[in-house]
PDB file of N, CA and C in Angstrom:
ATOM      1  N   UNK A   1     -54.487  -6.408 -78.409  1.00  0.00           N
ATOM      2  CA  UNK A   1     -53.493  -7.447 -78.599  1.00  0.00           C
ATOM      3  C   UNK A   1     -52.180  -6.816 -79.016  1.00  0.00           C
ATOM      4  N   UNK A   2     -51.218  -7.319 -78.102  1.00  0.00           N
ATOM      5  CA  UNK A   2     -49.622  -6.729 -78.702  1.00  0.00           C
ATOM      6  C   UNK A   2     -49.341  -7.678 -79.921  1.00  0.00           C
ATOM      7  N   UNK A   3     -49.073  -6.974 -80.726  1.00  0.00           N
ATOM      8  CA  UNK A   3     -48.743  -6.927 -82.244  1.00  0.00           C
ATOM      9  C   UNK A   3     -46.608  -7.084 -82.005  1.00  0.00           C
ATOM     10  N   UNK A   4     -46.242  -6.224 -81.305  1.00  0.00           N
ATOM     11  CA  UNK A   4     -44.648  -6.336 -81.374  1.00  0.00           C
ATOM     12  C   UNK A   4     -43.879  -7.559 -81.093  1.00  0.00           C
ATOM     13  N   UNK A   5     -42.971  -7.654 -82.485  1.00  0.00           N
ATOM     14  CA  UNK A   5     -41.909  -8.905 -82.750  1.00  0.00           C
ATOM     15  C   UNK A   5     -41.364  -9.393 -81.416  1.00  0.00           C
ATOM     16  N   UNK A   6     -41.059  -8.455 -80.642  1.00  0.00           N
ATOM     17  CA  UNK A   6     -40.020  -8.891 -79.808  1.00  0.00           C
ATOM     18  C   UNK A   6     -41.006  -9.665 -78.176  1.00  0.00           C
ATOM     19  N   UNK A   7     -42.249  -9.706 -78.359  1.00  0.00           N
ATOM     20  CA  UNK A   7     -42.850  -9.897 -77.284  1.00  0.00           C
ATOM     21  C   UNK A   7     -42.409 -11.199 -76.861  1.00  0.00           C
ATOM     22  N   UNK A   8     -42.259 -11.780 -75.739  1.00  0.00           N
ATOM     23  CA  UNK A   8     -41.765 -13.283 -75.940  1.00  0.00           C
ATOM     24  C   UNK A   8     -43.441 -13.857 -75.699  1.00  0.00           C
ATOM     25  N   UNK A   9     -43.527 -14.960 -75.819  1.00  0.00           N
ATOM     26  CA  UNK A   9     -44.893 -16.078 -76.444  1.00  0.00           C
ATOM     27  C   UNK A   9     -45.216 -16.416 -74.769  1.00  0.00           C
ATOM     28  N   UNK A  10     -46.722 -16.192 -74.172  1.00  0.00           N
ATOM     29  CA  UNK A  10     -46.930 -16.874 -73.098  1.00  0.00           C
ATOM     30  C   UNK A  10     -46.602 -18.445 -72.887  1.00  0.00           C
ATOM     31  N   UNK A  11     -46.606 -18.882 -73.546  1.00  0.00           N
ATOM     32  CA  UNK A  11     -47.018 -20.687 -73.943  1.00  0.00           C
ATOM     33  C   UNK A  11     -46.003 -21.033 -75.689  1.00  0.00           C
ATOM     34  N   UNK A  12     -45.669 -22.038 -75.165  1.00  0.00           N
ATOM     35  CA  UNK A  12     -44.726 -22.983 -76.264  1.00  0.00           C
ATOM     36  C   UNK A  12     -45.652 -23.813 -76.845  1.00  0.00           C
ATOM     37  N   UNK A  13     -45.305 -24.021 -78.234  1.00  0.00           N
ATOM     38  CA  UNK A  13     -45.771 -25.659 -78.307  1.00  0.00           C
ATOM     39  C   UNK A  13     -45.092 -26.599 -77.895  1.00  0.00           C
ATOM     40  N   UNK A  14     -45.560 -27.912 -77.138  1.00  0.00           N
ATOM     41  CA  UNK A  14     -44.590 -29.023 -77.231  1.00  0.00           C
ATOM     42  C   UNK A  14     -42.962 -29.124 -78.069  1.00  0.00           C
ATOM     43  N   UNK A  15     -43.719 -28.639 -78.852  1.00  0.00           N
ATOM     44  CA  UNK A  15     -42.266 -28.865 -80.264  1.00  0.00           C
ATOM     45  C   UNK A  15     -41.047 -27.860 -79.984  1.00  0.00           C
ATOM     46  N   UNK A  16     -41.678 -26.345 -79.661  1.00  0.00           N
ATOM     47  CA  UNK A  16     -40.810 -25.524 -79.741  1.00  0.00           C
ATOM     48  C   UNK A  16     -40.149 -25.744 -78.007  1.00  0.00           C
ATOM     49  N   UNK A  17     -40.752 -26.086 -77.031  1.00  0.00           N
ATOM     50  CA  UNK A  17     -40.355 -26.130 -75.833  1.00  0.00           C
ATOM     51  C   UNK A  17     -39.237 -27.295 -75.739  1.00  0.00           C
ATOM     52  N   UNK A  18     -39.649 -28.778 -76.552  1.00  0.00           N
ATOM     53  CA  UNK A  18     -38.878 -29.632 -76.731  1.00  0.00           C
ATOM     54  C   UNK A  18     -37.207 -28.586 -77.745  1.00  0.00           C
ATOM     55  N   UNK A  19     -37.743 -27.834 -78.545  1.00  0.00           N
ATOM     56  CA  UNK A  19     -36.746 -27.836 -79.008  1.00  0.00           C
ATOM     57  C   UNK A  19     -35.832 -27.003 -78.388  1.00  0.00           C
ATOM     58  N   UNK A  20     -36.041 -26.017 -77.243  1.00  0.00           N
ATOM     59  CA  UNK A  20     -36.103 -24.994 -75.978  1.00  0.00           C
ATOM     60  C   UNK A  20     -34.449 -25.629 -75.381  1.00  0.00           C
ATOM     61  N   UNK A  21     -35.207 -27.088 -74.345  1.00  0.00           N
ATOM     62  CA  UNK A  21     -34.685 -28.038 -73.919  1.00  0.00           C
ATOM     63  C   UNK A  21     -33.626 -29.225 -74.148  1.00  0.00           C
ATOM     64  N   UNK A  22     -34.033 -28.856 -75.907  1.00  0.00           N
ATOM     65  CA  UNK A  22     -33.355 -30.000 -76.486  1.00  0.00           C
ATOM     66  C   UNK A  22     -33.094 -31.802 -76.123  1.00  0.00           C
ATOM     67  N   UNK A  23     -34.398 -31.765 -75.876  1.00  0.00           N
ATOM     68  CA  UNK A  23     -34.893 -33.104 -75.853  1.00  0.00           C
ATOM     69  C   UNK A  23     -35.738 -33.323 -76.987  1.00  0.00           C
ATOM     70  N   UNK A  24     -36.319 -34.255 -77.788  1.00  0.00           N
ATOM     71  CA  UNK A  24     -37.015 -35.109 -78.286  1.00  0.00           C
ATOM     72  C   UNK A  24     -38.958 -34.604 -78.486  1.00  0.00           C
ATOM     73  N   UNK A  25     -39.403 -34.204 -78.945  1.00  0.00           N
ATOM     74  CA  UNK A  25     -40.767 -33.693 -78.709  1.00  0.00           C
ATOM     75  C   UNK A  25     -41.582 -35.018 -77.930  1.00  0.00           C
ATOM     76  N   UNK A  26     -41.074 -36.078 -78.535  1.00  0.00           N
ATOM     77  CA  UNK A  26     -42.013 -37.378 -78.080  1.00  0.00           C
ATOM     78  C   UNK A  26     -41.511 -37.325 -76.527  1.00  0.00           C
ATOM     79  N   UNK A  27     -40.835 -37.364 -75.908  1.00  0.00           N
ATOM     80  CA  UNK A  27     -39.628 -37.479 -74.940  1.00  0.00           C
ATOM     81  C   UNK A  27     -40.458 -36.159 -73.537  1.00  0.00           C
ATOM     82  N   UNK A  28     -40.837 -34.965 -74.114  1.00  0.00           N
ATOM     83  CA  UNK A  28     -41.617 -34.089 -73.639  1.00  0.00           C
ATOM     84  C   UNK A  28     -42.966 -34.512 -73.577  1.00  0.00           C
ATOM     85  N   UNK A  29     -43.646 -35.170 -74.622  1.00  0.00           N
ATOM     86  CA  UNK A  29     -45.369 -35.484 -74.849  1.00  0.00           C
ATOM     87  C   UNK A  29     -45.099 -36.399 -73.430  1.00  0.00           C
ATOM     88  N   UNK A  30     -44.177 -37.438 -73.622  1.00  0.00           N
ATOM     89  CA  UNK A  30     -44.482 -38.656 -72.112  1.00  0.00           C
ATOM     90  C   UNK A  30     -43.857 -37.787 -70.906  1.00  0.00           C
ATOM     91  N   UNK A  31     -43.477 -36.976 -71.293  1.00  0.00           N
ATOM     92  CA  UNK A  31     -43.327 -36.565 -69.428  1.00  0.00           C
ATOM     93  C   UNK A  31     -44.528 -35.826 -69.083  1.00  0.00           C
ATOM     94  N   UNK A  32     -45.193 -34.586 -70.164  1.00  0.00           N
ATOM     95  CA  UNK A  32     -46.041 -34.419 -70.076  1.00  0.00           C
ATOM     96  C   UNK A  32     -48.014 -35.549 -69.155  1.00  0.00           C
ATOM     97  N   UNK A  33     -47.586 -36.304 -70.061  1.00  0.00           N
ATOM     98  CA  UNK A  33     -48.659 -37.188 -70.118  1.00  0.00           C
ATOM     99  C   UNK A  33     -48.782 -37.921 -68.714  1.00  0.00           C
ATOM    100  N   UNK A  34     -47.512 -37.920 -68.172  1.00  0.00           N
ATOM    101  CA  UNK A  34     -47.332 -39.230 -66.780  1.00  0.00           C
ATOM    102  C   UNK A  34     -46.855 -37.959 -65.549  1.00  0.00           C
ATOM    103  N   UNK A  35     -47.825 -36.759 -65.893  1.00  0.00           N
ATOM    104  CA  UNK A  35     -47.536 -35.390 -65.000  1.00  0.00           C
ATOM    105  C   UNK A  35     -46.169 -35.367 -64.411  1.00  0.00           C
ATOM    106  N   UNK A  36     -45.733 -35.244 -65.302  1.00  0.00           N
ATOM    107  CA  UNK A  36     -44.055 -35.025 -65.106  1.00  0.00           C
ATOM    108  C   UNK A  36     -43.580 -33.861 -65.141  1.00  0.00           C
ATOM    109  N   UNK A  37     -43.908 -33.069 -66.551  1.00  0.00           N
ATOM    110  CA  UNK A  37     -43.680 -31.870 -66.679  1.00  0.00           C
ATOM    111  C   UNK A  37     -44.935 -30.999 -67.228  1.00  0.00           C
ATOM    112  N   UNK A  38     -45.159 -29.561 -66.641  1.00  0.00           N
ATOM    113  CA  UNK A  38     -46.727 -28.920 -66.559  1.00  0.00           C
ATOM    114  C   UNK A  38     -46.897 -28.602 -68.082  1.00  0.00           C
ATOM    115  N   UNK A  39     -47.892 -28.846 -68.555  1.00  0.00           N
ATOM    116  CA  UNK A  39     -48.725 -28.295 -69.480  1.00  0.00           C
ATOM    117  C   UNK A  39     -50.256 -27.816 -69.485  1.00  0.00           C
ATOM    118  N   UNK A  40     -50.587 -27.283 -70.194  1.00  0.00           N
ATOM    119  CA  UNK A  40     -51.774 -27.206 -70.378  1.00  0.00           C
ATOM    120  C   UNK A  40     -52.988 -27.393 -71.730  1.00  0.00           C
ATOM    121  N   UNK A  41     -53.542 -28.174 -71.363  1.00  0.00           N
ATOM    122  CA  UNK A  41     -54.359 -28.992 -72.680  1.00  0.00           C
ATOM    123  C   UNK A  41     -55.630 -28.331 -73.134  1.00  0.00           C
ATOM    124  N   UNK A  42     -55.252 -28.153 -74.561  1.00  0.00           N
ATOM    125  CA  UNK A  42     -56.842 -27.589 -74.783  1.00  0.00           C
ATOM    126  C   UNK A  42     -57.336 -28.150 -76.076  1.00  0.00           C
ATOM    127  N   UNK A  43     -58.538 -29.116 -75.519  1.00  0.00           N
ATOM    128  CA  UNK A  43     -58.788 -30.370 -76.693  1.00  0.00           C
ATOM    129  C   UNK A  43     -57.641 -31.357 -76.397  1.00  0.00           C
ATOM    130  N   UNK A  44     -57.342 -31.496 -77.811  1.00  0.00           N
ATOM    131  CA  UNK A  44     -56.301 -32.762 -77.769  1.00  0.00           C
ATOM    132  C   UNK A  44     -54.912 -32.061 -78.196  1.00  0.00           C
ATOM    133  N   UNK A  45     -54.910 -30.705 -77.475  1.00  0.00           N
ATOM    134  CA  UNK A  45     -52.932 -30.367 -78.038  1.00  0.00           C
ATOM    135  C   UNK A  45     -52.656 -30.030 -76.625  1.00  0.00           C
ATOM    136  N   UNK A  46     -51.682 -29.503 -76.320  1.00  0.00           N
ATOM    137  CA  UNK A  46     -50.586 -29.186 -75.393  1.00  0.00           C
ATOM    138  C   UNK A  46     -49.894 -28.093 -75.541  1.00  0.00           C
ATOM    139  N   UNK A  47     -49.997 -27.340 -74.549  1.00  0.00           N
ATOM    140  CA  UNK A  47     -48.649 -26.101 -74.509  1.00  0.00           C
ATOM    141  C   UNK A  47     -48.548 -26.185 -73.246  1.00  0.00           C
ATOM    142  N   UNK A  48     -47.034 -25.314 -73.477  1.00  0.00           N
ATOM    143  CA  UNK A  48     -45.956 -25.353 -72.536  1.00  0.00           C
ATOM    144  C   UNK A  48     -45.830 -24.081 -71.791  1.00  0.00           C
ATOM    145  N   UNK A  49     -46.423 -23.472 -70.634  1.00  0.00           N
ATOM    146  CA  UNK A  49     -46.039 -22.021 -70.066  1.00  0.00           C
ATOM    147  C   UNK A  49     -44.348 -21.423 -70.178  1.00  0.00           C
ATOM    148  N   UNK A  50     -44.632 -20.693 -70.605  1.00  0.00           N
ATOM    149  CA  UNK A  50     -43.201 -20.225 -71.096  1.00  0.00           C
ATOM    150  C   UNK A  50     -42.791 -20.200 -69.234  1.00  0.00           C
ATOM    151  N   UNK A  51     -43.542 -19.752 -68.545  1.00  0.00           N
ATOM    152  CA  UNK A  51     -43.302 -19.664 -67.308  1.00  0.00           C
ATOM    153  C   UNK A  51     -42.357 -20.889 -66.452  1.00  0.00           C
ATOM    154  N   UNK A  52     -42.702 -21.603 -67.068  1.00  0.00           N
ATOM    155  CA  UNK A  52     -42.200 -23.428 -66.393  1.00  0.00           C
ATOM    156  C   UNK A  52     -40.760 -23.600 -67.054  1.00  0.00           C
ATOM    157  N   UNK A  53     -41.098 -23.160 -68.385  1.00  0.00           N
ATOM    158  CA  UNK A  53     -39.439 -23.123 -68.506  1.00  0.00           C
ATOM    159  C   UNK A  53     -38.835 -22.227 -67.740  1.00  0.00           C
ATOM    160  N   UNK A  54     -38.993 -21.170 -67.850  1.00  0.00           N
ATOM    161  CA  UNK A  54     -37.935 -19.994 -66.840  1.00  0.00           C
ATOM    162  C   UNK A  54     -38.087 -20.576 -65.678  1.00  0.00           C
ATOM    163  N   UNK A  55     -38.876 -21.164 -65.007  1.00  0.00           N
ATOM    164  CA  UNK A  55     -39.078 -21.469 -63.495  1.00  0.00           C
ATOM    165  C   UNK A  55     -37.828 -22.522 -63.540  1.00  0.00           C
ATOM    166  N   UNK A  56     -37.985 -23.261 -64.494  1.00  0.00           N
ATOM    167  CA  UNK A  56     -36.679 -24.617 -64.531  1.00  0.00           C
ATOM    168  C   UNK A  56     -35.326 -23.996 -64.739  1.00  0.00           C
ATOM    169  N   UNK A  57     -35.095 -22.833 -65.534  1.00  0.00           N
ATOM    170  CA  UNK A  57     -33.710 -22.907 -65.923  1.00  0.00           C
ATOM    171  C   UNK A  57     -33.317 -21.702 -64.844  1.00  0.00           C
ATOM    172  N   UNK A  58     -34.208 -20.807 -64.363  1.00  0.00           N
ATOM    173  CA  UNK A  58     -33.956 -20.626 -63.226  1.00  0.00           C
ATOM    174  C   UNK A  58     -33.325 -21.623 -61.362  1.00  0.00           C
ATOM    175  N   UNK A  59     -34.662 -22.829 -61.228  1.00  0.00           N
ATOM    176  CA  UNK A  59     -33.945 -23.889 -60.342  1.00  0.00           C
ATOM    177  C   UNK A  59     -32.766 -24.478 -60.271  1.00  0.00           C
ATOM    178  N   UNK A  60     -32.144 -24.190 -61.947  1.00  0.00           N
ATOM    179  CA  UNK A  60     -31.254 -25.106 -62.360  1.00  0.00           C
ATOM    180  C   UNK A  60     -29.470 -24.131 -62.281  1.00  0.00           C
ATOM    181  N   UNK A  61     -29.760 -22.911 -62.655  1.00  0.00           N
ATOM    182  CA  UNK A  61     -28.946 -22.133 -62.237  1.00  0.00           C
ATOM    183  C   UNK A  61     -28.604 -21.840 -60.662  1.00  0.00           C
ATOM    184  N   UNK A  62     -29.788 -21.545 -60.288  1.00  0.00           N
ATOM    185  CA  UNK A  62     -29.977 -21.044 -58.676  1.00  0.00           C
ATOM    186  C   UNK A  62     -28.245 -22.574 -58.154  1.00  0.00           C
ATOM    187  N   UNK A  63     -29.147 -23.720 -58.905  1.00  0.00           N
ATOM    188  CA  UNK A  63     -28.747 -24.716 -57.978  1.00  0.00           C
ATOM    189  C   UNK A  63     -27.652 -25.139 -58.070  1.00  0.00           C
ATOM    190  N   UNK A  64     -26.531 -24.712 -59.065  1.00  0.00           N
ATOM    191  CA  UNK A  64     -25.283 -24.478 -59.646  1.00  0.00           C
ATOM    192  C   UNK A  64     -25.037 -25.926 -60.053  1.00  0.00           C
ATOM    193  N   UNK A  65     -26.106 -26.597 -60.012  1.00  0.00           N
ATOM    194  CA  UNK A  65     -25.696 -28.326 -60.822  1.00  0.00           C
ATOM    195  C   UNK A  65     -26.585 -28.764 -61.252  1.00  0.00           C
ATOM    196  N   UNK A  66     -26.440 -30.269 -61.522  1.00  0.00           N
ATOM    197  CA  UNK A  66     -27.178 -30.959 -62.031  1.00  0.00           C
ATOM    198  C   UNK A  66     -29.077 -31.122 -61.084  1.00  0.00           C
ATOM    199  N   UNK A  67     -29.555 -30.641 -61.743  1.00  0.00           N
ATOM    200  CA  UNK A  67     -31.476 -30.766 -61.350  1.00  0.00           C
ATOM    201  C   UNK A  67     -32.240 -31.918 -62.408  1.00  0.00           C
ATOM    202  N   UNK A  68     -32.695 -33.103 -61.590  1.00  0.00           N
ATOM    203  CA  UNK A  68     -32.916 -34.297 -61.588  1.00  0.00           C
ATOM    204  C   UNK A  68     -34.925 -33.988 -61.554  1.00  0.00           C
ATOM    205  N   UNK A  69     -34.973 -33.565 -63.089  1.00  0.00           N
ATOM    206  CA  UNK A  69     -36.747 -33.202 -63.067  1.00  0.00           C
ATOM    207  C   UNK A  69     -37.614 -33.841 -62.296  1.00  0.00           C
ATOM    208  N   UNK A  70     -37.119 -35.629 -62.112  1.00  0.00           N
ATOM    209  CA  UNK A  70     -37.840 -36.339 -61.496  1.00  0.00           C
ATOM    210  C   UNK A  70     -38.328 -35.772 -60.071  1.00  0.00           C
ATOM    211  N   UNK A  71     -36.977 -35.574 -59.450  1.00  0.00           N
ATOM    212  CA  UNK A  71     -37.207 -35.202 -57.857  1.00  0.00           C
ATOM    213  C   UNK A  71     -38.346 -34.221 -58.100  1.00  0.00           C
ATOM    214  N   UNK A  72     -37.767 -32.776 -58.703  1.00  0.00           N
ATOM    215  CA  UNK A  72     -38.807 -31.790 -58.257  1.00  0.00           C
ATOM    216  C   UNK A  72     -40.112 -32.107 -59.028  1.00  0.00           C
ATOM    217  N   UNK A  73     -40.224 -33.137 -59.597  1.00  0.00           N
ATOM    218  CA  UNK A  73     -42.162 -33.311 -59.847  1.00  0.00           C
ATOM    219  C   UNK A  73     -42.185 -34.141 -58.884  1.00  0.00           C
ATOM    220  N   UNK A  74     -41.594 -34.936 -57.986  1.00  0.00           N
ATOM    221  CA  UNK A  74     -42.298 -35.564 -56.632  1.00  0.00           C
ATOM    222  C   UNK A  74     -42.611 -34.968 -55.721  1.00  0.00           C
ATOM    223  N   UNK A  75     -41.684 -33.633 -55.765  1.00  0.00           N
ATOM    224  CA  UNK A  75     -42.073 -33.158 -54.604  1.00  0.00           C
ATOM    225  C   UNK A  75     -42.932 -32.120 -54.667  1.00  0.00           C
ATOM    226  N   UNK A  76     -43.224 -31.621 -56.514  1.00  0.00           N
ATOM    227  CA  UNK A  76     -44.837 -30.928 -56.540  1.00  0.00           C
ATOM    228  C   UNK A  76     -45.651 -31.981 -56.591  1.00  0.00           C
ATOM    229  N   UNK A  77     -45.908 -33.324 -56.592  1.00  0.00           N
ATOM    230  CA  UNK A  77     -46.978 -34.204 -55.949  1.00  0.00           C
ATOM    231  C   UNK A  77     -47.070 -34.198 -54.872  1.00  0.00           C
ATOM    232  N   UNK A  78     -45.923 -34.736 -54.447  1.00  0.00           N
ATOM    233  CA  UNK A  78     -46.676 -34.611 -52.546  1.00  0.00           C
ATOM    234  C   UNK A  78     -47.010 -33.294 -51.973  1.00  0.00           C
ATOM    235  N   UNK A  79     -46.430 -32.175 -52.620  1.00  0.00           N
ATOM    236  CA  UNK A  79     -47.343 -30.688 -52.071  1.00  0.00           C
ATOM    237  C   UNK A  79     -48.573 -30.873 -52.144  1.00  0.00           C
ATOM    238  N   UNK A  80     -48.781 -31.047 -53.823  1.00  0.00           N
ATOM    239  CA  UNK A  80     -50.513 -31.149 -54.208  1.00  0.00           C
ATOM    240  C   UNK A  80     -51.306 -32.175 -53.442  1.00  0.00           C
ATOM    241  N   UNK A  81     -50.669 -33.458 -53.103  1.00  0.00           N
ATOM    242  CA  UNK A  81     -51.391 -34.458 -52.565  1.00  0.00           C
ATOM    243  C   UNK A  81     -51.498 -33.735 -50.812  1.00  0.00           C
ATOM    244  N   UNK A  82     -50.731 -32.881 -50.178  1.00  0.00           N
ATOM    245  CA  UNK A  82     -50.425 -32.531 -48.938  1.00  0.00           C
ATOM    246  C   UNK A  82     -51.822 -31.480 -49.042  1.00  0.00           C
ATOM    247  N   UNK A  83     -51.702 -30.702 -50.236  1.00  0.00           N
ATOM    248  CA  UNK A  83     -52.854 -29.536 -50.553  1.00  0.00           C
ATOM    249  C   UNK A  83     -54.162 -30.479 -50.184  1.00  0.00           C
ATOM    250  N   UNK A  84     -54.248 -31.181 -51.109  1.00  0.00           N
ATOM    251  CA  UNK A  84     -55.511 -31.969 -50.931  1.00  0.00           C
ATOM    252  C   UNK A  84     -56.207 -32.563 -49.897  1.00  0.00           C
ATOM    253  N   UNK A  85     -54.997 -33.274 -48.985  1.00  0.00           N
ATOM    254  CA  UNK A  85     -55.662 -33.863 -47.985  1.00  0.00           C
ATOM    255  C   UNK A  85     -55.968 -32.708 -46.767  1.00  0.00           C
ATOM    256  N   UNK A  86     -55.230 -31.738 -47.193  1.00  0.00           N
ATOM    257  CA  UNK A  86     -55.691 -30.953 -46.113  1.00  0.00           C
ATOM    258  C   UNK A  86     -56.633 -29.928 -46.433  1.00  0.00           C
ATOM    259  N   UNK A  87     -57.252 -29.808 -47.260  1.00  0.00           N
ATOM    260  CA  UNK A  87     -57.943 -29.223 -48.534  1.00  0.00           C
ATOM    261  C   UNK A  87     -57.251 -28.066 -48.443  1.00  0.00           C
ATOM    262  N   UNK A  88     -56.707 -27.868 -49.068  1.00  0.00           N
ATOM    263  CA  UNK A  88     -55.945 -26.749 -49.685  1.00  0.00           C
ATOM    264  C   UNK A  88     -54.972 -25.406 -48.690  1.00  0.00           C
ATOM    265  N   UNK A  89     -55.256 -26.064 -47.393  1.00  0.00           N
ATOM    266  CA  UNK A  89     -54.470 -24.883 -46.349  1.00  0.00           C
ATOM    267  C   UNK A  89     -53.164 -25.703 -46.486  1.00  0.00           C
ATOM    268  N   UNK A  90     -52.073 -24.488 -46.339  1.00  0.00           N
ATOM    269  CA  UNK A  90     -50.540 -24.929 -46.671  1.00  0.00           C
ATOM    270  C   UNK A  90     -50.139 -25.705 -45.241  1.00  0.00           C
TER     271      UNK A  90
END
């Protein structure tokens, strides 16, 4: 196990990712909850892949404006739902 300060954290808590974002922790739990934004649950808590943030503030730079979270979780549903019905070939 890396022991060094400077390692950055695989996974956020809710709290610290909310506070990342600067939204609301409750505000993160419901996007979470209504698969809005990815987490991963173990029991009854939640973390945040540090990965999903960089993936976002990356999209969001790339895209030199405003990125509307809603859109891009519709359009990772209809991938996944596209995955599914076709079982899983792209």
């Amino acid at each position: 196990m890396d022991t060094e300060l400077n390692v950055a954290p695989a996974f956020y808590t809710v709290g610290e990712a909310a506070e990342i974002l600067r939204v609301n922790p409750v505000t993160l739990y419901r996007a979470i909850r209504d698969d809005a934004f990815p987490a991963v649950r173990i029991r009854t808590r939640y973390v945040v892949p540090a990965a999903a943030l960089k993936d976002l503030i990356a999209e969001v730079t790339a895209s030199g404006g405003c990125i509307d979270l809603a859109d891009l979780i519709a359009d990772r549903r209809t991938a996944r739902e596209a995955g599914r019905a076709t079982g899983g070939a792209s």
